[in-house]
N, C-alpha and C. Protein backbone atom coordinates (compact mmCIF):
# COMPACT_ATOMS: atom_id res chain seq x y z
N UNK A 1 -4.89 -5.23 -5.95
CA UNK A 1 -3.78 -5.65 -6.74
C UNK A 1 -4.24 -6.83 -7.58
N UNK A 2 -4.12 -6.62 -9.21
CA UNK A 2 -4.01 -7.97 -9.56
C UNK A 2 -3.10 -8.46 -10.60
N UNK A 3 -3.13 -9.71 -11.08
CA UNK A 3 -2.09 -10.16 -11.77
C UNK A 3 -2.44 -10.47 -13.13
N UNK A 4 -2.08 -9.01 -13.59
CA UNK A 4 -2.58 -9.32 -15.30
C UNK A 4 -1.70 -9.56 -16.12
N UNK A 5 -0.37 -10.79 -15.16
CA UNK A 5 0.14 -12.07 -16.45
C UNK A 5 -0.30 -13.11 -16.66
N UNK A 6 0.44 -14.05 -17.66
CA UNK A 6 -0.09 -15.33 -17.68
C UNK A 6 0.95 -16.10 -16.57
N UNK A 7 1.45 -16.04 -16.26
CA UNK A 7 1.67 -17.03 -15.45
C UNK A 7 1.57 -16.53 -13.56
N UNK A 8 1.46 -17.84 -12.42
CA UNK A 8 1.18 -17.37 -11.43
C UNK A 8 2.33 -16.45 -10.83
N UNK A 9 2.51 -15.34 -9.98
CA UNK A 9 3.14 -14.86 -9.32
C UNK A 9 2.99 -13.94 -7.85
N UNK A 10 4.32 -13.78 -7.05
CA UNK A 10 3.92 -13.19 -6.01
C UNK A 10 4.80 -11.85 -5.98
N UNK A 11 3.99 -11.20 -5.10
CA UNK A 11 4.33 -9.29 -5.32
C UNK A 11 4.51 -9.09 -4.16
N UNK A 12 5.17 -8.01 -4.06
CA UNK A 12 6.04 -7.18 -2.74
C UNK A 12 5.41 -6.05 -2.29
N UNK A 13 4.77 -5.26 -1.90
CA UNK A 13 3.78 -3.95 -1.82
C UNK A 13 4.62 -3.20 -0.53
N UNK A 14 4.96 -1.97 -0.83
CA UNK A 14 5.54 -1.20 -0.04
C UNK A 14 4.89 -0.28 -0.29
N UNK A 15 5.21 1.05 1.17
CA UNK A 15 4.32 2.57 0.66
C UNK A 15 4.87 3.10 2.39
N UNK A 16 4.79 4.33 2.03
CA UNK A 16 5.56 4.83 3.46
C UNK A 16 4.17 5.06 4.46
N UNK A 17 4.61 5.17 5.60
CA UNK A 17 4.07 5.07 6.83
C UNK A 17 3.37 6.61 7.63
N UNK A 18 2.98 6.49 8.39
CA UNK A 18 2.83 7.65 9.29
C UNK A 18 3.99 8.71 9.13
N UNK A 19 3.25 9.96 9.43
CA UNK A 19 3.82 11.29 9.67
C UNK A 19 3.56 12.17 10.79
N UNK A 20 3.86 13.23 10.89
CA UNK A 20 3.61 14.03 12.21
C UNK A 20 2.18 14.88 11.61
N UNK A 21 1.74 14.70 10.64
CA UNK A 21 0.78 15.18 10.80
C UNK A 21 -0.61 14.24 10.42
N UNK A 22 -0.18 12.67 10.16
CA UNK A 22 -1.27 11.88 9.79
C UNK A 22 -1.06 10.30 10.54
N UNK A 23 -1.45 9.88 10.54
CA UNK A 23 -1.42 8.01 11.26
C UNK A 23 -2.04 7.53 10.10
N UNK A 24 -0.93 6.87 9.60
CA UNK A 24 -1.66 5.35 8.54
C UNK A 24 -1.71 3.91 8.95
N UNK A 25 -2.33 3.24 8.54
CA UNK A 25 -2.81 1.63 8.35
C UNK A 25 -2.63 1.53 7.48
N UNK A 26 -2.50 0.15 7.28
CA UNK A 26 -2.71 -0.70 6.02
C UNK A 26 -3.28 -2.12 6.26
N UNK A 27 -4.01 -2.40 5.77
CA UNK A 27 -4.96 -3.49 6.71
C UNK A 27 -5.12 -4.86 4.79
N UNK A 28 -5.21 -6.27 4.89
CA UNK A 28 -5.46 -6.77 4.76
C UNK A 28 -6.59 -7.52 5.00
N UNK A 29 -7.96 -7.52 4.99
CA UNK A 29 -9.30 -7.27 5.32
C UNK A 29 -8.93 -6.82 6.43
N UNK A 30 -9.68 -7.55 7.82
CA UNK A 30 -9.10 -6.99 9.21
C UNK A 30 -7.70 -6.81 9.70
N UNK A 31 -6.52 -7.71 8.86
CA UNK A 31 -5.07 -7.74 9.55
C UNK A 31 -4.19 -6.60 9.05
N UNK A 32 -3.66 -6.25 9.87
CA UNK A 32 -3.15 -4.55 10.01
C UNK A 32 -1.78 -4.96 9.62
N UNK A 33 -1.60 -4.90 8.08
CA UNK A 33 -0.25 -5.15 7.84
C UNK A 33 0.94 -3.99 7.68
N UNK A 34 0.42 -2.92 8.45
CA UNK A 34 1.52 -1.64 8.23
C UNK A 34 2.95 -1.84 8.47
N UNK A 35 3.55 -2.44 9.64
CA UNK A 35 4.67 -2.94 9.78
C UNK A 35 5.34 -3.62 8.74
N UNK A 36 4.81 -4.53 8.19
CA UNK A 36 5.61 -5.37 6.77
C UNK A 36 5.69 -4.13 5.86
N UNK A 37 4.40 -3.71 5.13
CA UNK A 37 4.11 -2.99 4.51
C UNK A 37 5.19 -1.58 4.28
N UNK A 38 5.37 -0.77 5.27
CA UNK A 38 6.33 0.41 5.49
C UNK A 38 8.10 -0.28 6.13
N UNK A 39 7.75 -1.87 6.09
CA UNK A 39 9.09 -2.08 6.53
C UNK A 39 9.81 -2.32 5.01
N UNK A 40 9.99 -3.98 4.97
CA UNK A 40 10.43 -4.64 4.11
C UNK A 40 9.79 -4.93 2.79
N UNK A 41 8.34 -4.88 3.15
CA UNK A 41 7.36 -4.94 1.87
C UNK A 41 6.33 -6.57 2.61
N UNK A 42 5.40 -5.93 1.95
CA UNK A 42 4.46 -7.52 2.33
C UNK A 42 4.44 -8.60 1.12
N UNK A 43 4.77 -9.31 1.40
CA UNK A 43 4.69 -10.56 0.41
C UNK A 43 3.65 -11.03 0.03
N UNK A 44 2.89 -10.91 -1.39
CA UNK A 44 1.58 -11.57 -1.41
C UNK A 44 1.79 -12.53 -2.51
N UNK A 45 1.88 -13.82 -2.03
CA UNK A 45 2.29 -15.21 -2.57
C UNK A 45 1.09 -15.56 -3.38
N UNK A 46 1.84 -16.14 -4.39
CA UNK A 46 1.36 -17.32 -5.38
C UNK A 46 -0.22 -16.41 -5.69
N UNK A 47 0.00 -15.28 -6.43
CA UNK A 47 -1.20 -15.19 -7.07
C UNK A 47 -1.45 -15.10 -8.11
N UNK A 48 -2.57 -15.84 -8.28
CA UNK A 48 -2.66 -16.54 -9.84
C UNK A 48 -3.29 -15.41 -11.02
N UNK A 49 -3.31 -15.98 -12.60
CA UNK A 49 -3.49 -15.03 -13.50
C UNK A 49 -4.83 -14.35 -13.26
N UNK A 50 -4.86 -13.00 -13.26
CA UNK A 50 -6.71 -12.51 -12.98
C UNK A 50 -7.03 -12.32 -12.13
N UNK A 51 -6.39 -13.49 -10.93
CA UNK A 51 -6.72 -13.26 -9.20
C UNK A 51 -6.35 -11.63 -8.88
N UNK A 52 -7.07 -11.33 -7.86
CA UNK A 52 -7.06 -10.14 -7.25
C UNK A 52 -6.83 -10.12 -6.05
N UNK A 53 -6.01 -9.65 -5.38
CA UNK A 53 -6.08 -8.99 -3.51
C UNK A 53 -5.74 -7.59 -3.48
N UNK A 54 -7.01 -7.45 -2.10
CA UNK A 54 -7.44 -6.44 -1.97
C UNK A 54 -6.39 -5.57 -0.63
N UNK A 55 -5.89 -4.38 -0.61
CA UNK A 55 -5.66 -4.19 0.60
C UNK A 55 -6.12 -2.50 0.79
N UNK A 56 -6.06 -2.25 1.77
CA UNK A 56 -6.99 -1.00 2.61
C UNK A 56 -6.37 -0.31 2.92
N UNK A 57 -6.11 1.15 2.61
CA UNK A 57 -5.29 1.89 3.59
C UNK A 57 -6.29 3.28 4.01
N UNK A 58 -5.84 3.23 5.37
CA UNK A 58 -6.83 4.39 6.38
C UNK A 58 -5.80 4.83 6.58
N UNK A 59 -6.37 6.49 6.67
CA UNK A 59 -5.51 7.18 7.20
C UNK A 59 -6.06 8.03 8.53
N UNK A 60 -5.78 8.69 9.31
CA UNK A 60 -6.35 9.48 10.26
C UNK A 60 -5.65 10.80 10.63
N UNK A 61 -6.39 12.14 10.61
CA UNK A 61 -5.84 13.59 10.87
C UNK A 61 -5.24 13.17 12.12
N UNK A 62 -3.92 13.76 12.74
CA UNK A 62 -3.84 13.76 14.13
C UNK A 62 -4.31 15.10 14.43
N UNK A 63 -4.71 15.07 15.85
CA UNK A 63 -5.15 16.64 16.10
C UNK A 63 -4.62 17.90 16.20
N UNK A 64 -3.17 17.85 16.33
CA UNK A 64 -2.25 18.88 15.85
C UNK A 64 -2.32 18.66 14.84
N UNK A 65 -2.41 18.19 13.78
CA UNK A 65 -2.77 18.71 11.71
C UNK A 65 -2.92 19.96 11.27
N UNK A 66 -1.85 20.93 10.58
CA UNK A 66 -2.57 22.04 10.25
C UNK A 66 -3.78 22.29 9.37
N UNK A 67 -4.50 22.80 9.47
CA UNK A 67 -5.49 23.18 9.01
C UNK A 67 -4.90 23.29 7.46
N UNK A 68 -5.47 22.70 6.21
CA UNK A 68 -5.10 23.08 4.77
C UNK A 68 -4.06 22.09 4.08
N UNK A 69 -3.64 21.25 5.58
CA UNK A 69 -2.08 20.42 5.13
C UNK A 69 -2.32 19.58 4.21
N UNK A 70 -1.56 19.13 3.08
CA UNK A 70 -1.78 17.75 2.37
C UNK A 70 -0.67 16.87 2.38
N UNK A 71 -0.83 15.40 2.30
CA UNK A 71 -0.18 14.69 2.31
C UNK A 71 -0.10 13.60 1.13
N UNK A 72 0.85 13.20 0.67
CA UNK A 72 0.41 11.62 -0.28
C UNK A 72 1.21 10.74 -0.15
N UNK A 73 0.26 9.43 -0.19
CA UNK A 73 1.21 8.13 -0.41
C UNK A 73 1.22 7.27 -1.53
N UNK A 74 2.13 7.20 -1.85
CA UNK A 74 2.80 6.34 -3.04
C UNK A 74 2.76 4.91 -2.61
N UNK A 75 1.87 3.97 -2.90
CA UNK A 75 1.92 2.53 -2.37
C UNK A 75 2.34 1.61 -4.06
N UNK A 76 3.28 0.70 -3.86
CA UNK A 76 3.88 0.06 -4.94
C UNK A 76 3.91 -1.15 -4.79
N UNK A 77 3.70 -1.94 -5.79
CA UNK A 77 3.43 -3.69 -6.04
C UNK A 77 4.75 -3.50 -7.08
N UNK A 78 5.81 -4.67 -6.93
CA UNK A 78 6.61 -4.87 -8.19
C UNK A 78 6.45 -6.74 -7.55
N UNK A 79 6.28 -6.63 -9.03
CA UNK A 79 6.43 -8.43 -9.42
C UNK A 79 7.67 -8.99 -8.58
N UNK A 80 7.35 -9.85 -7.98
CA UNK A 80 8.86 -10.80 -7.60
C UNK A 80 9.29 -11.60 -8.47
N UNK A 81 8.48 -11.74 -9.08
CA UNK A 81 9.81 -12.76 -10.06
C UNK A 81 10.24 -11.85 -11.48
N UNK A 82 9.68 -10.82 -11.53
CA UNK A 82 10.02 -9.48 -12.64
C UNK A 82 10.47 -8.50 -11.90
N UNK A 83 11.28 -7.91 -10.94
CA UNK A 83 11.84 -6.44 -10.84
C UNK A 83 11.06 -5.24 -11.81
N UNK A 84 10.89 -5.44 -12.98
CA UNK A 84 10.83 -4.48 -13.43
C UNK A 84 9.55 -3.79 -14.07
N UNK A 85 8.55 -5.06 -13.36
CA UNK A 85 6.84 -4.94 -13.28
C UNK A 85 6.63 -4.43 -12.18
N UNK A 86 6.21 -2.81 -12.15
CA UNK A 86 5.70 -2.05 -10.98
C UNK A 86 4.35 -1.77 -11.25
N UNK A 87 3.96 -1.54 -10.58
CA UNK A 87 2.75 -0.48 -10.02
C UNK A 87 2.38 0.08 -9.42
N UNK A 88 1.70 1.32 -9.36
CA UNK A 88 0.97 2.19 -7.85
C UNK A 88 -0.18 2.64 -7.90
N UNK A 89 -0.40 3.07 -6.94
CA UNK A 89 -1.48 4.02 -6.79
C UNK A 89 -1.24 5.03 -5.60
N UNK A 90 -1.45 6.46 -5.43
CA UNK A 90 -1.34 7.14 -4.95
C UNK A 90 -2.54 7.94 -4.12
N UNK A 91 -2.36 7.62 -2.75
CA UNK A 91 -3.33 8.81 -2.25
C UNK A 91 -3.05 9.90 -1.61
N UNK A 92 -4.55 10.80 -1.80
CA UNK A 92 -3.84 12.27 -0.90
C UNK A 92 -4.99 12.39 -0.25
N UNK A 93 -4.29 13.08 1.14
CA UNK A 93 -5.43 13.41 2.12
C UNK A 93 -4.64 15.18 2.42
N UNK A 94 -6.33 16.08 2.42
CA UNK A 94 -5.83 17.19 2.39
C UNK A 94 -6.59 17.65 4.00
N UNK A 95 -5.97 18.30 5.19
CA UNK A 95 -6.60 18.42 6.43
C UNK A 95 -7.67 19.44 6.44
N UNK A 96 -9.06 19.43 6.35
CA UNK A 96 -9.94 20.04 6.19
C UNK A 96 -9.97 20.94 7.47
């Protein structure tokens, strides 16, 4: 995530969670912020113009997974002090 305004700000990042056919994370280098993340949103304070943070998401097949299944997640940053500055990125995992 980064902040390509001019002035400093902090962002909200949400994205949905586990399914019956996958287990997600969301990790902040090592800290496993899935709970904030799929709850309320994680708060990433005071970041400045250009600054960047990084966050991680793993996913894992569970072993009941059908064979062929796909899944995607929609993970979203909106500006806190703009509502109406979003962003995403989307992944898909397909069960090999």
């Amino acid at each position: 995530m980064q902040n390509d305004g001019n002035e400093p700000d902090s962002f909200i990042v949400t994205g949905p969670g586990s399914t019956t056919q996958f287990i997600v994370r969301y990790f902040v280098g090592t800290v496993d912020v899935a709970s904030s993340i799929t709850g309320a949103g994680l708060l990433l304070a005071d970041v400045a113009p250009g600054e960047t943070r990084s966050l991680r998401l793993s996913v894992t097949v569970r072993p009941a997974a059908a064979r062929g299944f796909t899944q995607s997640w929609l993970v979203m940053s909106k500006s806190h002090s703009d509502s109406s500055q979003v962003d995403a990125v989307k992944a898909v995992v397909t069960v090999p």
